[in-house]
N, C-alpha and C. Protein backbone atom coordinates (compact mmCIF):
# COMPACT_ATOMS: atom_id res chain seq x y z
N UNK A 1 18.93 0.10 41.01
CA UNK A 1 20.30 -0.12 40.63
C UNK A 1 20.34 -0.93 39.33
N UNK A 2 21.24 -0.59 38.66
CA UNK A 2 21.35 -1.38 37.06
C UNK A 2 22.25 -2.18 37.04
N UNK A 3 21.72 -3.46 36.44
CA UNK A 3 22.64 -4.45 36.81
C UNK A 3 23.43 -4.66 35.36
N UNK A 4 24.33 -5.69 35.14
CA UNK A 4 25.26 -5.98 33.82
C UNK A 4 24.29 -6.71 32.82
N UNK A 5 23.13 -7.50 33.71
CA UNK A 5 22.48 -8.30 32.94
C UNK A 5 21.26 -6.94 32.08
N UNK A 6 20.63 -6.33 33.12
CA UNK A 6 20.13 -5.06 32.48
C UNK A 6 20.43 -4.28 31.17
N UNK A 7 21.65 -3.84 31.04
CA UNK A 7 22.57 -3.36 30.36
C UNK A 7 22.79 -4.29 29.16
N UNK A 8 23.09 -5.68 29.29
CA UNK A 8 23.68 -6.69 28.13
C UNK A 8 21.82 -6.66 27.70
N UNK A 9 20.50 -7.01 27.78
CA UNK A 9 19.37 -7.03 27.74
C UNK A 9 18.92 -5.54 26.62
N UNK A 10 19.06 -4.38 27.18
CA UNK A 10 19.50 -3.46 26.26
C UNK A 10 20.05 -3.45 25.05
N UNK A 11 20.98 -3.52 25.22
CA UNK A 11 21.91 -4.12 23.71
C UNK A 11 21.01 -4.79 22.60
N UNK A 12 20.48 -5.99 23.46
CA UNK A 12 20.23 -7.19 22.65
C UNK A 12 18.79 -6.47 22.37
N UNK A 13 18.12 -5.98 21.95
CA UNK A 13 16.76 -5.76 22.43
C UNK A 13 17.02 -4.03 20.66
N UNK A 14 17.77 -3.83 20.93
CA UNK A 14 18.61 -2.60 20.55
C UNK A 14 18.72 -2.91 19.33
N UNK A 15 19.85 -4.03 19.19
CA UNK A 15 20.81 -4.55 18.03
C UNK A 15 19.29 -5.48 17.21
N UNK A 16 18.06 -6.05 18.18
CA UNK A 16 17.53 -6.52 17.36
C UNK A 16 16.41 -5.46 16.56
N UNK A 17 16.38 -4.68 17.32
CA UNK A 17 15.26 -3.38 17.10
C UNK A 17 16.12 -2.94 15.30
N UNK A 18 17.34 -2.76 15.25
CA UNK A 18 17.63 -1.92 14.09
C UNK A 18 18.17 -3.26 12.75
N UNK A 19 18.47 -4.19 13.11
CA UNK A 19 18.00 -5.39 12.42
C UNK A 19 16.60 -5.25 11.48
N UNK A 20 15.61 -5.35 12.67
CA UNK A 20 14.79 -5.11 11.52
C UNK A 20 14.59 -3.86 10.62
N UNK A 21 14.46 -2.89 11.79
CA UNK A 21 14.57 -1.92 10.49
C UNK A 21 14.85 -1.69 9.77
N UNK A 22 16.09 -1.92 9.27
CA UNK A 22 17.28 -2.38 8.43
C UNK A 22 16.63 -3.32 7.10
N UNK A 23 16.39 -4.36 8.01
CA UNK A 23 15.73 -5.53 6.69
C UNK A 23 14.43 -4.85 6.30
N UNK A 24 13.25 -4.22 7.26
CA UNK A 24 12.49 -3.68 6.25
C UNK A 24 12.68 -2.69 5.38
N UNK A 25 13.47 -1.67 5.30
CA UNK A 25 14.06 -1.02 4.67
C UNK A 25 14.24 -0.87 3.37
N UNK A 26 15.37 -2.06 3.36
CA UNK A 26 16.00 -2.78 2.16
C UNK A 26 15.67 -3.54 1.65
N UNK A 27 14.24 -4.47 1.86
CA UNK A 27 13.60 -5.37 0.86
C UNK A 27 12.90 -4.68 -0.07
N UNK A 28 12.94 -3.49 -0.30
CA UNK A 28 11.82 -2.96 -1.67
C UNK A 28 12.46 -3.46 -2.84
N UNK A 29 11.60 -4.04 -3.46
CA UNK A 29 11.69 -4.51 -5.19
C UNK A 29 10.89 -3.60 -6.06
N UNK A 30 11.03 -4.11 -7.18
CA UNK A 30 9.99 -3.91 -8.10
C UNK A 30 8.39 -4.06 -8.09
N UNK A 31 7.52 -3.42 -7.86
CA UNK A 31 5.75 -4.14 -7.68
C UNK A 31 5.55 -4.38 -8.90
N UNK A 32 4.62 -5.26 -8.98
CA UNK A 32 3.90 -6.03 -9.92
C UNK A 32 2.58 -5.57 -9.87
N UNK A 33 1.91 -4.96 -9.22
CA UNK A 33 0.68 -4.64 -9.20
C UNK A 33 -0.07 -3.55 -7.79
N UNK A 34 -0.77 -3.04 -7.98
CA UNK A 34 -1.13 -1.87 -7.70
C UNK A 34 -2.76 -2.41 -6.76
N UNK A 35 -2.66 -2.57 -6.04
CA UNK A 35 -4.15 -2.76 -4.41
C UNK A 35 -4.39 -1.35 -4.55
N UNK A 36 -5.82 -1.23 -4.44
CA UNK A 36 -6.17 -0.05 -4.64
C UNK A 36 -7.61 -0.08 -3.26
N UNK A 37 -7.48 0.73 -2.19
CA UNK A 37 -8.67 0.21 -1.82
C UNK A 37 -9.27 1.76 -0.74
N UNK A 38 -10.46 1.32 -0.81
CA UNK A 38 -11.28 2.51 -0.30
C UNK A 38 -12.13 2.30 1.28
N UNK A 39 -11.75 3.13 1.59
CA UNK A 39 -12.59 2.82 3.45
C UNK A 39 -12.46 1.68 4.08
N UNK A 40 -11.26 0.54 3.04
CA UNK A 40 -10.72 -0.09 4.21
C UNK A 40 -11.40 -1.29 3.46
N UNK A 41 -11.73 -1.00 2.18
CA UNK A 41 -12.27 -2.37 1.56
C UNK A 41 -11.38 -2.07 -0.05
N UNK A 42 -11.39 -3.46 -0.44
CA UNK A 42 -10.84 -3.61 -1.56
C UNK A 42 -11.39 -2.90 -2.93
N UNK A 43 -11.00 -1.68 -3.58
CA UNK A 43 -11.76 -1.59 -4.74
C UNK A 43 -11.47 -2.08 -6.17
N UNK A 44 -10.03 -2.49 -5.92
CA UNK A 44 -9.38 -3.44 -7.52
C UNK A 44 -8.12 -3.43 -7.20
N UNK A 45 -7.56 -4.47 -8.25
CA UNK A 45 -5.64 -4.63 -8.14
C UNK A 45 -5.55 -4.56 -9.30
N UNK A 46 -4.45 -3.53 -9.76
CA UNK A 46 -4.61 -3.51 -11.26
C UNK A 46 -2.36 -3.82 -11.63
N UNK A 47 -2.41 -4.07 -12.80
CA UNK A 47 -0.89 -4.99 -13.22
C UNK A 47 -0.85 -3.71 -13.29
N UNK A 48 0.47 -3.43 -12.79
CA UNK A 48 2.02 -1.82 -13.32
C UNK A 48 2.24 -2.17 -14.39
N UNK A 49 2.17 -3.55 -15.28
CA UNK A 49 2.47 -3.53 -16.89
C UNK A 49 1.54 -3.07 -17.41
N UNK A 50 0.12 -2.48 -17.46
CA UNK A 50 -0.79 -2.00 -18.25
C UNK A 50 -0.92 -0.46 -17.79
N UNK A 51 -1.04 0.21 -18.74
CA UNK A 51 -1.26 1.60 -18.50
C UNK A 51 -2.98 2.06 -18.47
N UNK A 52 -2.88 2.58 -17.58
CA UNK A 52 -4.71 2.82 -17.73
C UNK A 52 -4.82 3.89 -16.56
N UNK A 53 -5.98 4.41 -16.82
CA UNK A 53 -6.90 5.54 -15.29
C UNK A 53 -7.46 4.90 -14.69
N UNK A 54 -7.73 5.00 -13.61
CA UNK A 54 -9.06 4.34 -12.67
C UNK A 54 -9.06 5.36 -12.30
N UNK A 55 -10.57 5.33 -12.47
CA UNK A 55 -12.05 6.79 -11.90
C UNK A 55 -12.31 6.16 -10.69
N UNK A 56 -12.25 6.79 -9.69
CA UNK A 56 -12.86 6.10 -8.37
C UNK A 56 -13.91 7.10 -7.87
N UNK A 57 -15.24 6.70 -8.15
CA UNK A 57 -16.26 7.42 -7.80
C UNK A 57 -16.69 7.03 -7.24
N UNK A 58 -16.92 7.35 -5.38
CA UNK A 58 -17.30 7.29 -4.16
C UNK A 58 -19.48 7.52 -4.57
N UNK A 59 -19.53 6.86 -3.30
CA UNK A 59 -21.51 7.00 -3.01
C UNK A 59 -21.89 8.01 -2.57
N UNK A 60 -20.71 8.86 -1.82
CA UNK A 60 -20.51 10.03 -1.23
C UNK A 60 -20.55 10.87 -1.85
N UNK A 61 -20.00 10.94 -3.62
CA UNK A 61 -19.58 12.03 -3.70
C UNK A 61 -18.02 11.86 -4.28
N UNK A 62 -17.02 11.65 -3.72
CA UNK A 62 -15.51 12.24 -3.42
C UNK A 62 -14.82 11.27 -4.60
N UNK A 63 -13.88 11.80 -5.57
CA UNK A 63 -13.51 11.50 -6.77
C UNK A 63 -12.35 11.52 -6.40
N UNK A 64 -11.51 10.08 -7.11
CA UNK A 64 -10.19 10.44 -6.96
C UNK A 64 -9.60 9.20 -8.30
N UNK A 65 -8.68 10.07 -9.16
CA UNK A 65 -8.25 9.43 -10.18
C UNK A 65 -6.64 8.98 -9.96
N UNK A 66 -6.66 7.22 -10.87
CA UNK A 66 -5.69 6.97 -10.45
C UNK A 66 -4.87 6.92 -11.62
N UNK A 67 -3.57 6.97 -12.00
CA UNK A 67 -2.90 6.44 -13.54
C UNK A 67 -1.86 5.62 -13.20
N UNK A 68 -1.81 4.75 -14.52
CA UNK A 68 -0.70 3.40 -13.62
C UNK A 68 -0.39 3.97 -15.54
N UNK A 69 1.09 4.36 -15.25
CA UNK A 69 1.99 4.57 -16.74
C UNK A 69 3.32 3.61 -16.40
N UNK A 70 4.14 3.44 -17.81
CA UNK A 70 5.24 2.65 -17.55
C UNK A 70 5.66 2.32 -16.22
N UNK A 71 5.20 1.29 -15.53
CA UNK A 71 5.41 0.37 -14.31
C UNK A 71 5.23 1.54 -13.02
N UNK A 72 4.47 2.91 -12.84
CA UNK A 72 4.49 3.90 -11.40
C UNK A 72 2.89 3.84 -11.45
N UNK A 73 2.72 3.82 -10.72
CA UNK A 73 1.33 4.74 -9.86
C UNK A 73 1.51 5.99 -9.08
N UNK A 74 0.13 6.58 -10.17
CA UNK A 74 0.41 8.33 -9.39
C UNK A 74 -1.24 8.66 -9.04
N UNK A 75 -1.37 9.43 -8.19
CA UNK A 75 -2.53 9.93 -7.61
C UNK A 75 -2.63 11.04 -8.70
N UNK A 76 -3.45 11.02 -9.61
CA UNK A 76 -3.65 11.97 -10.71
C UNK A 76 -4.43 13.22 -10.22
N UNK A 77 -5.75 12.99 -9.41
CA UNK A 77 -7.06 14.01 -9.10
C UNK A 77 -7.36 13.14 -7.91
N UNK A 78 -7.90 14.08 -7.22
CA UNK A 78 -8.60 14.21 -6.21
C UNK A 78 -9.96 15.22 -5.76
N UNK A 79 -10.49 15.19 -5.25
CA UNK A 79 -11.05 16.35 -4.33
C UNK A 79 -11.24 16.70 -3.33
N UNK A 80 -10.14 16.12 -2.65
CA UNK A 80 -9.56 16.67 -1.55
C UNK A 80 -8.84 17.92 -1.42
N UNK A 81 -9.39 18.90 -0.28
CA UNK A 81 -8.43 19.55 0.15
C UNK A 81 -7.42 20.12 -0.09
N UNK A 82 -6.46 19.26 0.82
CA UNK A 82 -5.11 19.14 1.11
C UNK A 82 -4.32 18.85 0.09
N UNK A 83 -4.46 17.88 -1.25
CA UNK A 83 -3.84 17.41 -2.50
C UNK A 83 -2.90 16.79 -1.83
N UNK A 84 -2.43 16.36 -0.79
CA UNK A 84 -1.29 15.95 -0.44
C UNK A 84 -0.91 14.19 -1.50
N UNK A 85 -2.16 13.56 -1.46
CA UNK A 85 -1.84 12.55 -2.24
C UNK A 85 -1.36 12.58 -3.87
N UNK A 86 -2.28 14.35 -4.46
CA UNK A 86 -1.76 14.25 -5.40
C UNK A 86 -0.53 14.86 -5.89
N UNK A 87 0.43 15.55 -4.71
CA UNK A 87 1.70 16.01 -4.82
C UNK A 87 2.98 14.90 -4.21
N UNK A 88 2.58 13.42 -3.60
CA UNK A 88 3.20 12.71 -3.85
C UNK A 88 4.03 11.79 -4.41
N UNK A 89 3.60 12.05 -5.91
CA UNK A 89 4.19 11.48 -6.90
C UNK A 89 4.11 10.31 -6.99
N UNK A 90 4.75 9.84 -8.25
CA UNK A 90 4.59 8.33 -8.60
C UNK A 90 4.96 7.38 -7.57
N UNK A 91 4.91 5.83 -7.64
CA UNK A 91 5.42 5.24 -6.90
C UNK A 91 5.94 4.23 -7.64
N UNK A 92 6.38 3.13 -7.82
CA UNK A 92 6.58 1.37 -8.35
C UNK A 92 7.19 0.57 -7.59
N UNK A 93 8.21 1.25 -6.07
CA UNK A 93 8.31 -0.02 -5.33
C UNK A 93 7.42 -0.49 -4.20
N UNK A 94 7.90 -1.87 -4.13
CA UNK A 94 6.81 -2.82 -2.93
C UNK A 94 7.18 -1.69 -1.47
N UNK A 95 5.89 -1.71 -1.16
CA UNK A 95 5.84 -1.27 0.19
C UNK A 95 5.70 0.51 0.25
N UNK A 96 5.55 0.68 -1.14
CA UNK A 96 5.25 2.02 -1.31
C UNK A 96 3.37 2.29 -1.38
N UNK A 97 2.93 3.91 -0.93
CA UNK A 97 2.08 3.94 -0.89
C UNK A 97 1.51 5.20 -1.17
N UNK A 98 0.45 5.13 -1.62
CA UNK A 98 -0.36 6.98 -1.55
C UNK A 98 -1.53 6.36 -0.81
N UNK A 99 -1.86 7.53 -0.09
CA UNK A 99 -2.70 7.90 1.02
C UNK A 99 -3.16 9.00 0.79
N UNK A 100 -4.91 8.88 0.43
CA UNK A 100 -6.15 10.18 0.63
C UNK A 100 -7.00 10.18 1.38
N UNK A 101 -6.01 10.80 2.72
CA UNK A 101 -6.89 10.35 4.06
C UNK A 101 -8.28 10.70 4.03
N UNK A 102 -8.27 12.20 3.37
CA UNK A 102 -10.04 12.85 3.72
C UNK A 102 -11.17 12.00 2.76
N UNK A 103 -10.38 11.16 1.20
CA UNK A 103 -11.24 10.71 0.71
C UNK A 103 -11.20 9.14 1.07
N UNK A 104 -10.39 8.95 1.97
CA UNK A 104 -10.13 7.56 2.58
C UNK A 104 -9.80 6.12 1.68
N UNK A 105 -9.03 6.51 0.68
CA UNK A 105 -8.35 5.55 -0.40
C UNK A 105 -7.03 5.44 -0.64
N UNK A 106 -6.80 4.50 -0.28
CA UNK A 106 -5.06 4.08 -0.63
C UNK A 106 -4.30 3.30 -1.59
N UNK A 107 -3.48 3.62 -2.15
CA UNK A 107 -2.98 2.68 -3.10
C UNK A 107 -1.68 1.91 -2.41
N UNK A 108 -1.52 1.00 -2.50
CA UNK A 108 -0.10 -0.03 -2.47
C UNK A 108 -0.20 -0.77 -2.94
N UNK A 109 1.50 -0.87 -3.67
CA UNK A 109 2.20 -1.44 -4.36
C UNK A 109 2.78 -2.63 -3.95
N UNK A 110 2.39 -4.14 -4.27
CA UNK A 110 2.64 -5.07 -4.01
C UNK A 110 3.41 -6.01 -4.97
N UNK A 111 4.00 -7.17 -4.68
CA UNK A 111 5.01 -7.71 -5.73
C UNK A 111 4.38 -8.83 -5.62
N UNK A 112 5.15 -10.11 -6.38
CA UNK A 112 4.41 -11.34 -6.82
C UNK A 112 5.28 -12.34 -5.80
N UNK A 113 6.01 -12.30 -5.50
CA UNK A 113 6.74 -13.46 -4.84
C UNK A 113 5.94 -13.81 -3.68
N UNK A 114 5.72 -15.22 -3.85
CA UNK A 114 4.47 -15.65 -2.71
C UNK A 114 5.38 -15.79 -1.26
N UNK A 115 6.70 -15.99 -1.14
CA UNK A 115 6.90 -16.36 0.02
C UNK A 115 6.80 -14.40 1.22
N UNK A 116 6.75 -13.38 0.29
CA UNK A 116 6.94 -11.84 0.82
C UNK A 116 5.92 -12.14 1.43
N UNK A 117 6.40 -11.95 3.19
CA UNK A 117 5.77 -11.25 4.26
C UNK A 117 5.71 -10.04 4.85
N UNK A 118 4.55 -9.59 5.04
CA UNK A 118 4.33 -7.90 5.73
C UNK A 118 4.89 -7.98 6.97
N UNK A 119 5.92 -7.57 7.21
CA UNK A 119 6.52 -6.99 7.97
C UNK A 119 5.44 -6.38 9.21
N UNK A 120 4.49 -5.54 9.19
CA UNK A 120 3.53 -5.24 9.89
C UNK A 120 2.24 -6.22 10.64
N UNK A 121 2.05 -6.85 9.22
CA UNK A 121 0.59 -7.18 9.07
C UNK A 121 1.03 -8.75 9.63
N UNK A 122 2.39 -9.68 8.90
CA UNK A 122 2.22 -10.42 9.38
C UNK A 122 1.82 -11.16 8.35
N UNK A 123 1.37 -10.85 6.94
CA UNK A 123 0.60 -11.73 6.52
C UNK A 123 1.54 -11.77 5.56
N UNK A 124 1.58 -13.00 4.20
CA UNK A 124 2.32 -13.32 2.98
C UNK A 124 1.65 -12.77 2.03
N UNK A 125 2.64 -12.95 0.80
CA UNK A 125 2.04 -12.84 -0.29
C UNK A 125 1.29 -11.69 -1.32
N UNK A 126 0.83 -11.30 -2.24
CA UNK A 126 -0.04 -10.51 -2.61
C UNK A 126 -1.61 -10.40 -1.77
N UNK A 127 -1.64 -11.51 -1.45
CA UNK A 127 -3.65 -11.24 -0.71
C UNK A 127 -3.23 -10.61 0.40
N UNK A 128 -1.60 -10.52 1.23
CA UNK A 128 -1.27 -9.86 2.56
C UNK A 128 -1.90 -8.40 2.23
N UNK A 129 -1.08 -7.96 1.21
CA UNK A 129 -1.57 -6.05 1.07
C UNK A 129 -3.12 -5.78 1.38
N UNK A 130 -3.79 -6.57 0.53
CA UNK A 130 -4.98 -5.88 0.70
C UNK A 130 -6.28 -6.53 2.10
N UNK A 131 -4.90 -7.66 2.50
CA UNK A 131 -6.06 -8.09 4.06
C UNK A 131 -5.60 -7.46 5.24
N UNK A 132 -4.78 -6.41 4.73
CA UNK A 132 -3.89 -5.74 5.57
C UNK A 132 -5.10 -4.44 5.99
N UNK A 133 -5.85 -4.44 4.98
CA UNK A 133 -6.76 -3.20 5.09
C UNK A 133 -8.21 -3.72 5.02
N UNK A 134 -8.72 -5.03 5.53
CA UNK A 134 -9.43 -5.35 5.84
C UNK A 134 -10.24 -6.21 4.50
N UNK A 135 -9.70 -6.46 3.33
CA UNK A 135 -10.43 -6.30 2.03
C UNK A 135 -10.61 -7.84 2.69
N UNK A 136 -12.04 -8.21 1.33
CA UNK A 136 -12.02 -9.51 1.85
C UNK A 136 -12.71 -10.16 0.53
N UNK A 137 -12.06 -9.69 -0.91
CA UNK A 137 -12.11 -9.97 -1.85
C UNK A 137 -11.21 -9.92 -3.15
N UNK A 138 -10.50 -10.53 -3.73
CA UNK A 138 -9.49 -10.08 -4.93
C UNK A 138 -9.89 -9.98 -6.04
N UNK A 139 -10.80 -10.04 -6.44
CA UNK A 139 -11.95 -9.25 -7.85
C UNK A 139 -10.24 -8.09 -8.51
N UNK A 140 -10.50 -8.73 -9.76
CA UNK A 140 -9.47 -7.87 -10.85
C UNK A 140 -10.25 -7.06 -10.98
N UNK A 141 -9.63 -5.63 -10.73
CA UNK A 141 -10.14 -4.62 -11.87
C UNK A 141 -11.27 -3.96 -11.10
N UNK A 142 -12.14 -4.18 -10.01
CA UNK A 142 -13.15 -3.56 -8.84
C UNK A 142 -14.11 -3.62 -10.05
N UNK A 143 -15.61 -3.15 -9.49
CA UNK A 143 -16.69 -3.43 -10.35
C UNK A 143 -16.84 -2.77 -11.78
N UNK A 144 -17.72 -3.40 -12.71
CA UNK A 144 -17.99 -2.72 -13.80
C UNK A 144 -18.35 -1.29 -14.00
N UNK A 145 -19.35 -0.85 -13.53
CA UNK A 145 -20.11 0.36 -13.26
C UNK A 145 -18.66 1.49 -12.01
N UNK A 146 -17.58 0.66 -11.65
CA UNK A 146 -16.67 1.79 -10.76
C UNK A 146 -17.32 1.72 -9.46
N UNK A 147 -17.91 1.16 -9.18
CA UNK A 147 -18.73 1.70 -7.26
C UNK A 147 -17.96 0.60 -6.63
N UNK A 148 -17.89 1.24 -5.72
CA UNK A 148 -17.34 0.37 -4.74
C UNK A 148 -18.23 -0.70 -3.94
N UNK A 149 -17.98 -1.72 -4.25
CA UNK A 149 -18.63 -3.04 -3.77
C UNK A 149 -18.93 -3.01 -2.00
């Protein structure tokens, strides 16, 4: 049998459920910079104010190019498959992302305001994005030679 308290419990549970959704939603800004990371480790964070490629050449094998033009990140190349990452198009707000599942590299777009918390992860800040995916280093720019550390 369902009681009033049941019912009012619902509601509340309800009204707080789309609250957040709501607020995560609507906090996207502008990113400041671009987490770039591979199998779940960090391979570089590069500024949306500089325009440049990143070659991401895997130990494996699996190539995937990135371009950061006037303030977007776009999945340029791949060799994947599916291309799905590279028919996603650009991105530039926080909380946006490309995903190359088969070559297992993701980009997100993170902002500078230290008090921004992940919503998911739980964590603050710019170091949140990329400890979100296990990284456990903030090295500008990933190694000289391109391999993943």
């Amino acid at each position: 049998m369902i009681k009033k308290a049941d019912i009012l419990l619902f509601f509340i549970i309800l009204a707080f459920g789309l609250a957040v959704s709501w607020w995560s939603l609507t906090e996207n800004s502008a990113g400041e910079k671009a987490v770039v990371t591979v199998d779940g480790r960090l391979y570089g964070t590069y500024p949306l104010s500089e325009d440049q490629t990143v070659e991401i050449i895997q130990e494996n094998g699996h190539h995937n190019d990135i371009t950061i033009k006037d303030g977007q990140v776009s999945m340029t190349f791949s060799d994947c498959r599916n291309q799905i990452c590279v028919a996603s198009g650009a991105i530039s707000q926080t909380k946006d992302t490309i995903v190359c599942l088969p070559n297992k590299v993701v980009v997100e777009i993170i902002g500078e305001k230290p008090g921004d918390v992940d919503i998911i992860t739980g964590t603050s800040g710019p170091a949140g994005a990329a400890g979100a995916v296990g990284a456990v280093s903030s090295a500008e720019g990933g190694d000289a030679d391109g391999a993943v550390s």
